[in-house]
Structures are given as structure tokens and as C-alpha cells.
C-alpha atoms as a PDB file:
ATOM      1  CA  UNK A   1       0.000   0.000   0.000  1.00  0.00           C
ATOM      2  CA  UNK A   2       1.338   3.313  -1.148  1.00  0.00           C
ATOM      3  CA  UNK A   3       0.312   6.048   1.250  1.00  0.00           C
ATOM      4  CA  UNK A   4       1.538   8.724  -0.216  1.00  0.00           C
ATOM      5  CA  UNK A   5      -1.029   7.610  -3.084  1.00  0.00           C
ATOM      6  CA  UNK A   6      -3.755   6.311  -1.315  1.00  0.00           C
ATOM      7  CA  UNK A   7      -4.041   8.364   1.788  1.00  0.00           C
ATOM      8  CA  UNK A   8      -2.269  11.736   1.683  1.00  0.00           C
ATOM      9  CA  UNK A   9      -2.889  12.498  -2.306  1.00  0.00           C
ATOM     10  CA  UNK A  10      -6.858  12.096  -2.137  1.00  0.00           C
ATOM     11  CA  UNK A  11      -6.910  14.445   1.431  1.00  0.00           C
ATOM     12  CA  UNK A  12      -4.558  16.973  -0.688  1.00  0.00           C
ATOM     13  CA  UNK A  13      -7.352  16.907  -2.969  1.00  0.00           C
ATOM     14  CA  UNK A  14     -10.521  17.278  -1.173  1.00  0.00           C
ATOM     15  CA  UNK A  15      -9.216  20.516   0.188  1.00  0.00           C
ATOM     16  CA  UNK A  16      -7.609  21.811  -3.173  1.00  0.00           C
ATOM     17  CA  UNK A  17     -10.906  21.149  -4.626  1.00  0.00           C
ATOM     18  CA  UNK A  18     -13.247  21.757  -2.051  1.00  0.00           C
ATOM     19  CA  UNK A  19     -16.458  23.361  -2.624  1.00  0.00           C
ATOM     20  CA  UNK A  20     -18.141  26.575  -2.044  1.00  0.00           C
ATOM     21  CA  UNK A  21     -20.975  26.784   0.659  1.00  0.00           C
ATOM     22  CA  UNK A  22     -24.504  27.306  -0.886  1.00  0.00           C
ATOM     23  CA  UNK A  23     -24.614  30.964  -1.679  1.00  0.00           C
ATOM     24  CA  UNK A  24     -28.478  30.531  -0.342  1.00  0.00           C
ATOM     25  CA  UNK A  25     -27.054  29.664   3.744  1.00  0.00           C
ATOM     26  CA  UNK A  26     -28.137  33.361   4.531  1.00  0.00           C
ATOM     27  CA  UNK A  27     -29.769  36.347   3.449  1.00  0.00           C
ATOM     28  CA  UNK A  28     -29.446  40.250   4.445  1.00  0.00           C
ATOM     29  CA  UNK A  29     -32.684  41.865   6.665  1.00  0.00           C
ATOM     30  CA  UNK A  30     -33.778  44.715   4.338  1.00  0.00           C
ATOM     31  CA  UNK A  31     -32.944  47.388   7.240  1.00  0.00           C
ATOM     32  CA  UNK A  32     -29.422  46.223   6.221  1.00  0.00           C
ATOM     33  CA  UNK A  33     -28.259  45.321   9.702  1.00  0.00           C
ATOM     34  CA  UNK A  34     -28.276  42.131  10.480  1.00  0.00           C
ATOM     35  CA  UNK A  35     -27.554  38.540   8.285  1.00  0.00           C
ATOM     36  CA  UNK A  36     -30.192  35.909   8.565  1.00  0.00           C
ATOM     37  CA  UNK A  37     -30.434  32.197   8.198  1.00  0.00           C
ATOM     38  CA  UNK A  38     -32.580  31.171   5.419  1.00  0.00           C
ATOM     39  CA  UNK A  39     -34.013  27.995   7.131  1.00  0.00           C
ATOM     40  CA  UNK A  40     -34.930  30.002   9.776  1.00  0.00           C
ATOM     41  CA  UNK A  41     -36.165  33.149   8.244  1.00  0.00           C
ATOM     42  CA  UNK A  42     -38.983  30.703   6.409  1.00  0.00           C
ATOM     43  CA  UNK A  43     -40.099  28.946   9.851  1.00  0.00           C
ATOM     44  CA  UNK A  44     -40.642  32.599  10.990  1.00  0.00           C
ATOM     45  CA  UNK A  45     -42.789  33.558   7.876  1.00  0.00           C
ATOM     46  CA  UNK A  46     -40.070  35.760   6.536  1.00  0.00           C
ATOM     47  CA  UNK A  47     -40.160  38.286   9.252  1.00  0.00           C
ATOM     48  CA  UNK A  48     -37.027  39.303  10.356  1.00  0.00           C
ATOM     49  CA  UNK A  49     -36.349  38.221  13.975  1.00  0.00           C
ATOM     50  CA  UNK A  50     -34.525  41.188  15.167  1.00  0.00           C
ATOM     51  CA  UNK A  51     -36.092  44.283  14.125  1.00  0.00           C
ATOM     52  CA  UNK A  52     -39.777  42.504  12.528  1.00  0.00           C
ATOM     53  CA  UNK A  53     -39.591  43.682   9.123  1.00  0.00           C
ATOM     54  CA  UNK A  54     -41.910  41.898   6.603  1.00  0.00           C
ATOM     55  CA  UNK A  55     -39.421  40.598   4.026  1.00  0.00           C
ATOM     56  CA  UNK A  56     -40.263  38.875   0.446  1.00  0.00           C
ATOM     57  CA  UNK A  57     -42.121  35.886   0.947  1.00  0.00           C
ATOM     58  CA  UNK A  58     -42.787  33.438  -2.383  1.00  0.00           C
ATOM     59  CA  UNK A  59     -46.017  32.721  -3.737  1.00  0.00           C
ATOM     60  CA  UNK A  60     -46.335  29.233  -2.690  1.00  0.00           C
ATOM     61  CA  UNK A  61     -44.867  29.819   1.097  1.00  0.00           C
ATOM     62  CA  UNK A  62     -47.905  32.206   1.438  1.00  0.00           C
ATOM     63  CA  UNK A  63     -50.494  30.197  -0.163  1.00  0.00           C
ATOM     64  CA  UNK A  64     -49.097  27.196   2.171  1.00  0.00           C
ATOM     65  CA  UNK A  65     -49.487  29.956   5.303  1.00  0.00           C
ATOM     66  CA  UNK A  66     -52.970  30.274   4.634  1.00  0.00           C
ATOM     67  CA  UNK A  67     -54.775  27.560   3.601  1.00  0.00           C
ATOM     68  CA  UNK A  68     -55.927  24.821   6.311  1.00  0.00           C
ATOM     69  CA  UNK A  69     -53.112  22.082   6.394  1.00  0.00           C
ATOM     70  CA  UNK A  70     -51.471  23.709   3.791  1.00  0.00           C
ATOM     71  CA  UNK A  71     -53.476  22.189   0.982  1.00  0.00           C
ATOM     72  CA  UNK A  72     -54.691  24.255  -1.837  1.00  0.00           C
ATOM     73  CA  UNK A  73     -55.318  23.489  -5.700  1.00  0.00           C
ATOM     74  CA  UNK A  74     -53.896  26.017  -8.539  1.00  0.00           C
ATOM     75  CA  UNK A  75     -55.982  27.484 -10.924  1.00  0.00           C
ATOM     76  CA  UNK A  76     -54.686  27.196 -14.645  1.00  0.00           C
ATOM     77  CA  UNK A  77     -54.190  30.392 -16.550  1.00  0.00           C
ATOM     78  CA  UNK A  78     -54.815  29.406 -20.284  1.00  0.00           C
ATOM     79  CA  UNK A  79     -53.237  32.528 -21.642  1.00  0.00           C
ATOM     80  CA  UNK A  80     -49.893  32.249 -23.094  1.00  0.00           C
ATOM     81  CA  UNK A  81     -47.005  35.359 -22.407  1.00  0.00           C
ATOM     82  CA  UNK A  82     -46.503  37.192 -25.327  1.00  0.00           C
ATOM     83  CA  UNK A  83     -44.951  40.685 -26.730  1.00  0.00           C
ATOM     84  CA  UNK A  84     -47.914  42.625 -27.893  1.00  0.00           C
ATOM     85  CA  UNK A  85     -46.080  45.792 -28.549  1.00  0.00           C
ATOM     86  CA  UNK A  86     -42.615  43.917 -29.955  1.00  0.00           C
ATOM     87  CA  UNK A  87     -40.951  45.911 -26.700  1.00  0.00           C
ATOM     88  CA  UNK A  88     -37.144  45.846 -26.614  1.00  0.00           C
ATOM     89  CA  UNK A  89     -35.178  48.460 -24.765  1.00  0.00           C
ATOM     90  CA  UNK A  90     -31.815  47.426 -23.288  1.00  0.00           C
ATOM     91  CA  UNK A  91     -33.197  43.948 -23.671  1.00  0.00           C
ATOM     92  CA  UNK A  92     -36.167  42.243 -25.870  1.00  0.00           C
ATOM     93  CA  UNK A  93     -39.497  41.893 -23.545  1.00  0.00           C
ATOM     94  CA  UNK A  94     -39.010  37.994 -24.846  1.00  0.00           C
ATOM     95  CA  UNK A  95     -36.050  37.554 -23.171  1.00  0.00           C
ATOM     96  CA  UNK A  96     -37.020  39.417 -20.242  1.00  0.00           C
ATOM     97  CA  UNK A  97     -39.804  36.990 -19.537  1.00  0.00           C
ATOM     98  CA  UNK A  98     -37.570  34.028 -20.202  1.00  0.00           C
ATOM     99  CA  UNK A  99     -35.182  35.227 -17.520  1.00  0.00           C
ATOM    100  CA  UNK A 100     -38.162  36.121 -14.867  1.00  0.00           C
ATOM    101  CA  UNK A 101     -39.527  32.772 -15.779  1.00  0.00           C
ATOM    102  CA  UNK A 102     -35.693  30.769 -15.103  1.00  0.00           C
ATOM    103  CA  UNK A 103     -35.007  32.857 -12.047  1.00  0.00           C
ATOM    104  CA  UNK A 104     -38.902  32.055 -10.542  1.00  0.00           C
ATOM    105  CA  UNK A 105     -39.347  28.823 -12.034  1.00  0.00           C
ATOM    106  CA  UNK A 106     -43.025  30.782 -12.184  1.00  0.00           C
ATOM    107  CA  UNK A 107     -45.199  31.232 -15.726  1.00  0.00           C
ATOM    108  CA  UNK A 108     -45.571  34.859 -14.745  1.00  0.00           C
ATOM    109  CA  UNK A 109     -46.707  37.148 -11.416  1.00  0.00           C
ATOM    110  CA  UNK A 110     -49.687  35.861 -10.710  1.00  0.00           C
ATOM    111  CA  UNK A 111     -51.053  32.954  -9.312  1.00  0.00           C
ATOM    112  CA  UNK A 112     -54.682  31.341  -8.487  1.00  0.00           C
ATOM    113  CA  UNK A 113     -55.674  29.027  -6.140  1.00  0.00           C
ATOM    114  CA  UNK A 114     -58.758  27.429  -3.839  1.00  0.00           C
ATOM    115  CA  UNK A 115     -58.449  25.850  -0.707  1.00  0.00           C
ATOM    116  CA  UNK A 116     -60.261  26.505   2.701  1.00  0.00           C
ATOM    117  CA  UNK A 117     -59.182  29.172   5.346  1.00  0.00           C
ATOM    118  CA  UNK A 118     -60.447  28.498   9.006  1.00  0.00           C
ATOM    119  CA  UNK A 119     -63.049  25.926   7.172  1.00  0.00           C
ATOM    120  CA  UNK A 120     -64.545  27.965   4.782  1.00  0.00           C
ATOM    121  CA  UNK A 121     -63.601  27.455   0.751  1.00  0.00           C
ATOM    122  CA  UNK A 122     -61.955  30.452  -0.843  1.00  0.00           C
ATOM    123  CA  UNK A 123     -60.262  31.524  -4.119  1.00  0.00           C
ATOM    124  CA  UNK A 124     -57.519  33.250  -3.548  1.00  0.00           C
ATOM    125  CA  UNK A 125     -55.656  35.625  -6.484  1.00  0.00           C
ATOM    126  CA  UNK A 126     -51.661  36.566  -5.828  1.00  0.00           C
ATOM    127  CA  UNK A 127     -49.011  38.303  -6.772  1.00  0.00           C
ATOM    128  CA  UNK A 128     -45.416  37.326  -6.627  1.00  0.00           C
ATOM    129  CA  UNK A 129     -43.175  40.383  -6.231  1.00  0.00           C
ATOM    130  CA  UNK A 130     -39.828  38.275  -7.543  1.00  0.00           C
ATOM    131  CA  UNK A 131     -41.732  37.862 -10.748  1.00  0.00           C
ATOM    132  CA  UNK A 132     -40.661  41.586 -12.851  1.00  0.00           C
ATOM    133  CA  UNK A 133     -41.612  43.423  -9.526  1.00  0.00           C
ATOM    134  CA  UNK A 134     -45.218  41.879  -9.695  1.00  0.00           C
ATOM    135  CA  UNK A 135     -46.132  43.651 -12.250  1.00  0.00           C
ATOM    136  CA  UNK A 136     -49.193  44.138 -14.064  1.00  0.00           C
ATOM    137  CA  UNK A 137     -49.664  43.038 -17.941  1.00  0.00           C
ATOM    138  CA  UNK A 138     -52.642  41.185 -19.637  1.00  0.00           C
ATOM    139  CA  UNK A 139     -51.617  37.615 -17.805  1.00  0.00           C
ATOM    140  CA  UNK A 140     -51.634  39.306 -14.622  1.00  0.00           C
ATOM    141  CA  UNK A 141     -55.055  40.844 -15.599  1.00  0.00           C
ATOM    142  CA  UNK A 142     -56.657  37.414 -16.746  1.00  0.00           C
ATOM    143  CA  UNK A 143     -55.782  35.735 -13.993  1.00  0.00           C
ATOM    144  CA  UNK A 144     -57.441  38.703 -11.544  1.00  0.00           C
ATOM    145  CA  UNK A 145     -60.346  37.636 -14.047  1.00  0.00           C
ATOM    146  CA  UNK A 146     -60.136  34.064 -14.013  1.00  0.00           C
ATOM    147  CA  UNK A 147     -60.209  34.281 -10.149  1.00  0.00           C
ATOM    148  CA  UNK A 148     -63.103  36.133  -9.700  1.00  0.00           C
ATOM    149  CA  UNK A 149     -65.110  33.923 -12.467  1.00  0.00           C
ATOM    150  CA  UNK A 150     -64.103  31.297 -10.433  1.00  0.00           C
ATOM    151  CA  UNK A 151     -64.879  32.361  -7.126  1.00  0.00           C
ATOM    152  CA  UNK A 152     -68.885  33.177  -8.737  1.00  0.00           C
ATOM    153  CA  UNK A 153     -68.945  29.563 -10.019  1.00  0.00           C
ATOM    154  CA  UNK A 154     -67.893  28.147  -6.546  1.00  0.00           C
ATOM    155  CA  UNK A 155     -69.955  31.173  -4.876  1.00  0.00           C
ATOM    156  CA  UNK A 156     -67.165  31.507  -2.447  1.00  0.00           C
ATOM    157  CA  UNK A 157     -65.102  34.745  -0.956  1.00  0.00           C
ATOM    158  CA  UNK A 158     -62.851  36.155  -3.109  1.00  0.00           C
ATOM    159  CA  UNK A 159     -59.146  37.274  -1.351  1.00  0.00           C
ATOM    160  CA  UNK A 160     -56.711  39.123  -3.504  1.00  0.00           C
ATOM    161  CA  UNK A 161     -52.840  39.748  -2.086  1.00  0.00           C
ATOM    162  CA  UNK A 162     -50.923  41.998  -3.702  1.00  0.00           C
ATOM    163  CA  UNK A 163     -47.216  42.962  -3.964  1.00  0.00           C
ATOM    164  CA  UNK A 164     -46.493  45.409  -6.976  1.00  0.00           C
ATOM    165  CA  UNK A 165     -45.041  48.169  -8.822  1.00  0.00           C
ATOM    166  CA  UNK A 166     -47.675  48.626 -11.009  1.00  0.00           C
ATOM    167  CA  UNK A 167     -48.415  47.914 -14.898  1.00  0.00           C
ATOM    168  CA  UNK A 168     -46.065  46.660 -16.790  1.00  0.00           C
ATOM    169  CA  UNK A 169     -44.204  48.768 -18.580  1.00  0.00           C
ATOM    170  CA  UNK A 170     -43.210  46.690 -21.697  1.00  0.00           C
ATOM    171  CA  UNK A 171     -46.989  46.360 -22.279  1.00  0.00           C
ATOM    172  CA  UNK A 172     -47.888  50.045 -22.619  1.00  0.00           C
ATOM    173  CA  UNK A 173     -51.251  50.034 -23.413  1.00  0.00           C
ATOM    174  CA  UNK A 174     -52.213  47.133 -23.158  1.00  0.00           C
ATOM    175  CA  UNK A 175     -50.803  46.907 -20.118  1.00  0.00           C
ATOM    176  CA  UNK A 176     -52.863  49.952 -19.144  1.00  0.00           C
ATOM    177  CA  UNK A 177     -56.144  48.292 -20.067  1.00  0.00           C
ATOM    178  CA  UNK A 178     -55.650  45.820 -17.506  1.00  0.00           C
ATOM    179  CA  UNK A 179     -56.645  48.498 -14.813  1.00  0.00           C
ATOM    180  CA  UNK A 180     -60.702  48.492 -16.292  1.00  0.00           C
ATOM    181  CA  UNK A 181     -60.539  44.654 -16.707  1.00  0.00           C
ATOM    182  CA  UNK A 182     -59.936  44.347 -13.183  1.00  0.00           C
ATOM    183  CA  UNK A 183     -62.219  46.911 -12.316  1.00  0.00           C
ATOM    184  CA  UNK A 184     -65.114  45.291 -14.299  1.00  0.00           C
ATOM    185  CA  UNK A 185     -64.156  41.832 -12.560  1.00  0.00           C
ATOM    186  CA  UNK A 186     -64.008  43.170  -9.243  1.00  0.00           C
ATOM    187  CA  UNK A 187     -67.734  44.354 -10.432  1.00  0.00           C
ATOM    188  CA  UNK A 188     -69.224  41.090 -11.625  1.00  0.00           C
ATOM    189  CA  UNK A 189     -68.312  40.063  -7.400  1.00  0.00           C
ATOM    190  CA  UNK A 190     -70.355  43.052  -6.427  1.00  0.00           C
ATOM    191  CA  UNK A 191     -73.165  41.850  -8.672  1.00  0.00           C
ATOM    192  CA  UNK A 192     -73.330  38.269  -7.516  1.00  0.00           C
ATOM    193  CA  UNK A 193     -72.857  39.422  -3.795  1.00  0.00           C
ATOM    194  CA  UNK A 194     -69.075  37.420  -3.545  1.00  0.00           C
ATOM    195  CA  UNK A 195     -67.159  38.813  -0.914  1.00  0.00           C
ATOM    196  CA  UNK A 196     -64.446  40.559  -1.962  1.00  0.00           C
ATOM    197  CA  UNK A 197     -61.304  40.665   0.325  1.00  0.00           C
ATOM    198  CA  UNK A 198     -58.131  42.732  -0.496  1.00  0.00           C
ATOM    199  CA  UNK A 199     -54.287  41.573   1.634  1.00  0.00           C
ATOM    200  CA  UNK A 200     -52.304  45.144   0.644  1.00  0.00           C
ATOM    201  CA  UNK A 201     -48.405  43.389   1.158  1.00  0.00           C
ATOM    202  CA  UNK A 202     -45.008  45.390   0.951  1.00  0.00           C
ATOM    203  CA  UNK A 203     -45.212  46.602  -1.846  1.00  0.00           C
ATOM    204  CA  UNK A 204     -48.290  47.612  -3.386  1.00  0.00           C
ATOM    205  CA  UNK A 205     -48.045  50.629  -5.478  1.00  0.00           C
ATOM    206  CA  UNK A 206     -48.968  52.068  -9.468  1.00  0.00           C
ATOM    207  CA  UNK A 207     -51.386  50.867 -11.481  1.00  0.00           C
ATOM    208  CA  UNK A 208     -52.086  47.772  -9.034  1.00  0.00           C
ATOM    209  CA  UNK A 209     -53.467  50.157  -6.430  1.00  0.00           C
ATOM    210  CA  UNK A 210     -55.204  52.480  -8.824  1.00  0.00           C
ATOM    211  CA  UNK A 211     -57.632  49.383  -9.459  1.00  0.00           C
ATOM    212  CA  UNK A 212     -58.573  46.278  -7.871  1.00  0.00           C
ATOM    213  CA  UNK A 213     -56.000  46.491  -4.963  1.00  0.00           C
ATOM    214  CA  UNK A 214     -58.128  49.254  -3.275  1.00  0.00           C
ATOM    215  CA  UNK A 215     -61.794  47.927  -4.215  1.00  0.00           C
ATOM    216  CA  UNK A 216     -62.160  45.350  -1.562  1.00  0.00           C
ATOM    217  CA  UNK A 217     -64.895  45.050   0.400  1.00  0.00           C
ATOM    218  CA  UNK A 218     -62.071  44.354   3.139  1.00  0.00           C
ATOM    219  CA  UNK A 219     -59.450  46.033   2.701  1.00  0.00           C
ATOM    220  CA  UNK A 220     -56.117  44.319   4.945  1.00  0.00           C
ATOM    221  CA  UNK A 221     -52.786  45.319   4.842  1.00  0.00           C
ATOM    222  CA  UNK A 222     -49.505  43.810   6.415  1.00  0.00           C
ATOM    223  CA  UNK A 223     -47.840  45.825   8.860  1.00  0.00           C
ATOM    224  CA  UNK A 224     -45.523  48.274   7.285  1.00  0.00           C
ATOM    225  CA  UNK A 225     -46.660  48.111   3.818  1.00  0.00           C
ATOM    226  CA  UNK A 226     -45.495  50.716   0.955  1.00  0.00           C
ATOM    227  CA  UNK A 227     -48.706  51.304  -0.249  1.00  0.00           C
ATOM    228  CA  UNK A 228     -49.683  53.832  -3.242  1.00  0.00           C
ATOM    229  CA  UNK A 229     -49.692  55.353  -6.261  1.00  0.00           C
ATOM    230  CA  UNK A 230     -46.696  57.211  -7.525  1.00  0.00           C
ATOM    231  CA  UNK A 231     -43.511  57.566  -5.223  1.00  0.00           C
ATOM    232  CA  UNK A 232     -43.008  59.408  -1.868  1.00  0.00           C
ATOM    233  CA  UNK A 233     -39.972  61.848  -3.444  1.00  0.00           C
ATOM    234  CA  UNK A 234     -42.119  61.736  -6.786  1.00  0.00           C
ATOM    235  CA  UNK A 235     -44.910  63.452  -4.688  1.00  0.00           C
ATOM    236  CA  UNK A 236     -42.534  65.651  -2.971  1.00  0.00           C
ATOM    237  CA  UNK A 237     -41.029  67.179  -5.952  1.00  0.00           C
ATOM    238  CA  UNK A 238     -44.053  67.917  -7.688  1.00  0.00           C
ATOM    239  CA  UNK A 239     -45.777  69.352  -5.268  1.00  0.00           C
ATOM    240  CA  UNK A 240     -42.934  71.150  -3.752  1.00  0.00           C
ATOM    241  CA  UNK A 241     -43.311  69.973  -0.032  1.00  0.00           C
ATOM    242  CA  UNK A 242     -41.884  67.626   2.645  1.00  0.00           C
ATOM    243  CA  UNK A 243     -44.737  64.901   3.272  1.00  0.00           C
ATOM    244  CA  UNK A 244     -45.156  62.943   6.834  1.00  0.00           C
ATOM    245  CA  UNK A 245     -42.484  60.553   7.508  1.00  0.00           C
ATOM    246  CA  UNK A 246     -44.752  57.428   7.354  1.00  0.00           C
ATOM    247  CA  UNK A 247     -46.339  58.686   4.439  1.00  0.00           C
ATOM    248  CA  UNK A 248     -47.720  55.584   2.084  1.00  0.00           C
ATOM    249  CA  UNK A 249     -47.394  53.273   5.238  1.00  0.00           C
ATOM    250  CA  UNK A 250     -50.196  50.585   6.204  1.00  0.00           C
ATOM    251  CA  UNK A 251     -50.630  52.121   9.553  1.00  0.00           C
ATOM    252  CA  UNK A 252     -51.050  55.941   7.591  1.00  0.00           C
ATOM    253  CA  UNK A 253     -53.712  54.703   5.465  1.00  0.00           C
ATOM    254  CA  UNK A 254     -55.577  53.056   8.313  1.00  0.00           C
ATOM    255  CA  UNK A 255     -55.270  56.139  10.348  1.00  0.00           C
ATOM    256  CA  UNK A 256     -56.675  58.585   7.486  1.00  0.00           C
ATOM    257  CA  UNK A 257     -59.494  55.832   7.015  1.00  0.00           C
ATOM    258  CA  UNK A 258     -58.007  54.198   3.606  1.00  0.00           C
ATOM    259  CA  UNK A 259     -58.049  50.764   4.659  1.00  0.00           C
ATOM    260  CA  UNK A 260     -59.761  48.507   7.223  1.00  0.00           C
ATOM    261  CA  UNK A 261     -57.142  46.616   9.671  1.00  0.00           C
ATOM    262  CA  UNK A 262     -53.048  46.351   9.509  1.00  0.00           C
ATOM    263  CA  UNK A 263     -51.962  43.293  10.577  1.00  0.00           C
ATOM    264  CA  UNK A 264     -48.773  41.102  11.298  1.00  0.00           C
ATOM    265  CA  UNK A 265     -48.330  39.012   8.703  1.00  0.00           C
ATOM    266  CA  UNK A 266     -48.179  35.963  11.729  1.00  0.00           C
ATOM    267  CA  UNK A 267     -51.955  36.866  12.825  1.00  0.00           C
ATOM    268  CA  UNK A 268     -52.947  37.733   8.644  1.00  0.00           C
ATOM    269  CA  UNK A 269     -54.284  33.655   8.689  1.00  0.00           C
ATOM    270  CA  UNK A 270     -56.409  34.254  11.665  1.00  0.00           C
ATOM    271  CA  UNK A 271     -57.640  37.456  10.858  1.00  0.00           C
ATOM    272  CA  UNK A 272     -58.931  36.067   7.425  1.00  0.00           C
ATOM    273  CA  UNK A 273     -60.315  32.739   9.444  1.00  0.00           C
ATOM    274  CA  UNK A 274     -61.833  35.167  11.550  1.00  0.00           C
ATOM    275  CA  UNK A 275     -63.448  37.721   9.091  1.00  0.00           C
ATOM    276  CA  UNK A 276     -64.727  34.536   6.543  1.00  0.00           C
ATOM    277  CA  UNK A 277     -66.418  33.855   9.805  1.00  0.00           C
ATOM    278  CA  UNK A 278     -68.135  36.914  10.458  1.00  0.00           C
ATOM    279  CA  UNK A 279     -68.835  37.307   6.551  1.00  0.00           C
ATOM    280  CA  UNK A 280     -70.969  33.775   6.824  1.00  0.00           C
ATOM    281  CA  UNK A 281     -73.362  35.296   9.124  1.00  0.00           C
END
């Protein structure tokens, strides 16, 4: 036995070659002051642990959070992504979908799904934020359509949860037009007396909260939300003044009457369980 060969060559070798840790071990709070294990940022609902900010949370970790046991059943979007307007500015619309769609392993931002909160059966229409900010183009908007249609046809509350910049930009127009289609869904709930609950989630802003975001019959945001239209220094400049410092916050807009309750995103699956109740009476 040669043990320069056998024994000392191969341990020479394994740390020559040894590998990198997984890049995904930890992850920064958004305040920017502390680092955070991933494994345990997802048992705590991706709330940071040390200073309780509401951090990104994927579309199927919240749909998991919500429904009872964690079982819910997705909704097929039969609408294909495509480049209306032929869009290319640094890059080609085309291959900015392809490389949302690789990174997200997702179709596009939004997502539809039933499943039962607290006992009761629900539809339930989301937006994933990771997904070209969450933006708003005509998939986005048939989905918001397809989950309302559904929620008639199972006569079941409606819940929408939001996270968005707005329309989508490489749409243009017809991007815009999504904004009345939602609008005229969120109508055909009125009409059949569904009850129509809106989740406003960090962050909700542009053409998403010009339309169906605000219409709820509900309205619920998570604590310390962004929510609204154009930006805070957008606003500022315009209008030439300093604006409150928790301007376009969840707790703001339920102090000036905007929206209904703020909640932590821990107690959001109660509240719902708890409003679905109150909404069956």
C-alpha cells in the first residue's frame, strides 16, 4: 500500500478542490443590519427576527401559510405570455420573460388558487413580487379575471394579495387596459354578492393600487406596507413639499381611514379565518 497515493494524495485533494458553501445559507434583513439564516427566516414567515420587518415571501410559502393544512389546488391560466407591442429596450421583452420565468421557475406574477381558510372554501388571487416586480400586464389581468369567475362559479369569498409596482411597462397600453378589466371583474363580485377581500403586502403601489388592490370590500394590509400610487420623493417634488415621515405606510392609510385593519403578517391567517367567519353570518 502506497500512502503517499492512497491516503495523503486524495486528502490533498478534497481541500484543493473543495467546494463553495450554498450561496443561499443566509440572506441580508432589508434594514441592512443584520444577516439571517434562510431555514430560519422561512419557519418565521419571513419576518425578520430582530427588528420585525416583513421581508419577500414566495407565492407558494404564502399560499401554504394560509390555507388549512397547507393544501390548496392552482388554478390554470390558459393565456400564453406574449410581446404585444414587440418591446425591446436594453433587452427584448421575450427575453425578459424568459429570464423572470428561469429565475422564478413561475409562468408569470400571478397565481390562483382554492383551498379553505379556518373551514370555509376560498379563491384566492396573488401576486409574486420576484416575478418583474409583480407587475401588471394582460396575464396578470386574466388571472385577476379568471379568479373572480371562479370564485362566482364556486360562490365563495374572493381574497386578492398583492405585492407590486404597477403595470407593466413593456406592455404600454395594453398593459394599461388591464386596470378596467380588473375593475369590471371586481364588479361582476359586487353583482353576484361574492365577498371581496383585499391583503395590501409590501409593496403595493402604481397601477395595481389604482384598481382592484383598493376595491375590496375588506381592505387588509400587512404591517408596514409601501402602499400607493406614484412615489413618496415623486410626490414631494411635484408638489414642492416635505410629506409625513410614514407617508404611504399601512398604519397611515388606516389612520386617514383608507383601509380597514393592519396586521402582522403571523396573525394575517387568523384574521382572514376570523373575518370569513363573520362574513358567513
Amino acid at each position: 500500500m502506497n500512502w503517499l497515493t492512497d491516503f495523503v494524495k486524495p486528502k490533498l485533494n478534497s481541500l484543493v478542490n473543495r467546494k463553495d458553501p450554498p450561496s443561499d445559507l443566509w440572506t441580508k434583513c432589508g434594514c441592512g443590519e443584520r444577516m439571517l439564516y434562510v431555514s430560519d427566516l422561512k419557519e418565521n414567515l419571513h419576518v425578520c427576527s430582530y427588528c420585525d420587518q416583513h421581508m419577500y415571501i414566495d407565492f407558494e410559502s404564502r399560499f401554504k401559510q394560509l390555507f388549512d393544512d397547507e393544501k390548496f389546488e392552482l388554478v390554470e391560466i390558459p393565456i400564453e405570455n406574449n410581446d404585444p407591442l414587440k418591446f425591446k429596450d436594453l433587452k427584448k421583452y421575450t427575453d425578459r420573460l424568459k429570464d423572470a420565468q428561469q429565475k422564478t421557475n413561475q409562468k408569470d406574477a400571478a397565481h390562483v388558487a382554492t383551498g379553505q381558510i379556518g373551514g370555509t372554501t376560498v379563491c384566492i388571487f396573488l401576486l409574486d413580487f420576484k416575478f418583474m416586480g409583480g407587475s401588471m400586464g394582460q396575464y396578470v389581468g386574466e388571472a385577476f379575471k379568471i379568479g373572480c369567475q371562479k370564485a362566482v362559479e364556486l360562490n365563495c369569498p374572493f381574497i386578492s394579495i398583492a405585492s407590486s409596482g404597477g403595470a407593466r411597462m413593456q406592455e404600454g397600453l395594453v398593459s394599461l387596459m388591464q386596470l378596467p378589466k380588473t375593475v369590471a371583474a371586481c364588479n361582476l363580485l359586487d353583482q353576484k354578492k361574492i365577498p371581496f377581500i383585499s391583503v395590501l403586502t409590501h409593496p403595493t403601489t402604481g397601477g395595481v393600487s389604482a384598481s382592484f388592490a383598493m376595491l375590496g370590500d375588506i381592505i387588509i394590509a400587512e404591517k408596514g406596507s409601501m402602499i400607493g400610487f406614484a412615489g413618496k420623493r415623486v410626490i414631494e417634488k411635484t408638489i414642492n413639499e416635505q410629506l409625513p415621515e410614514d407617508f404611504q405606510t399601512a398604519e397611515y392609510l388606516l389612520e386617514h381611514g383608507m383601509i380597514d385593519i393592519v396586521v402582522h403578517r403571523k396573525e394575517l391567517r387568523e384574521t382572514l379565518s376570523k373575518v370569513l367567519s363573520f362574513l358567513k353570518k
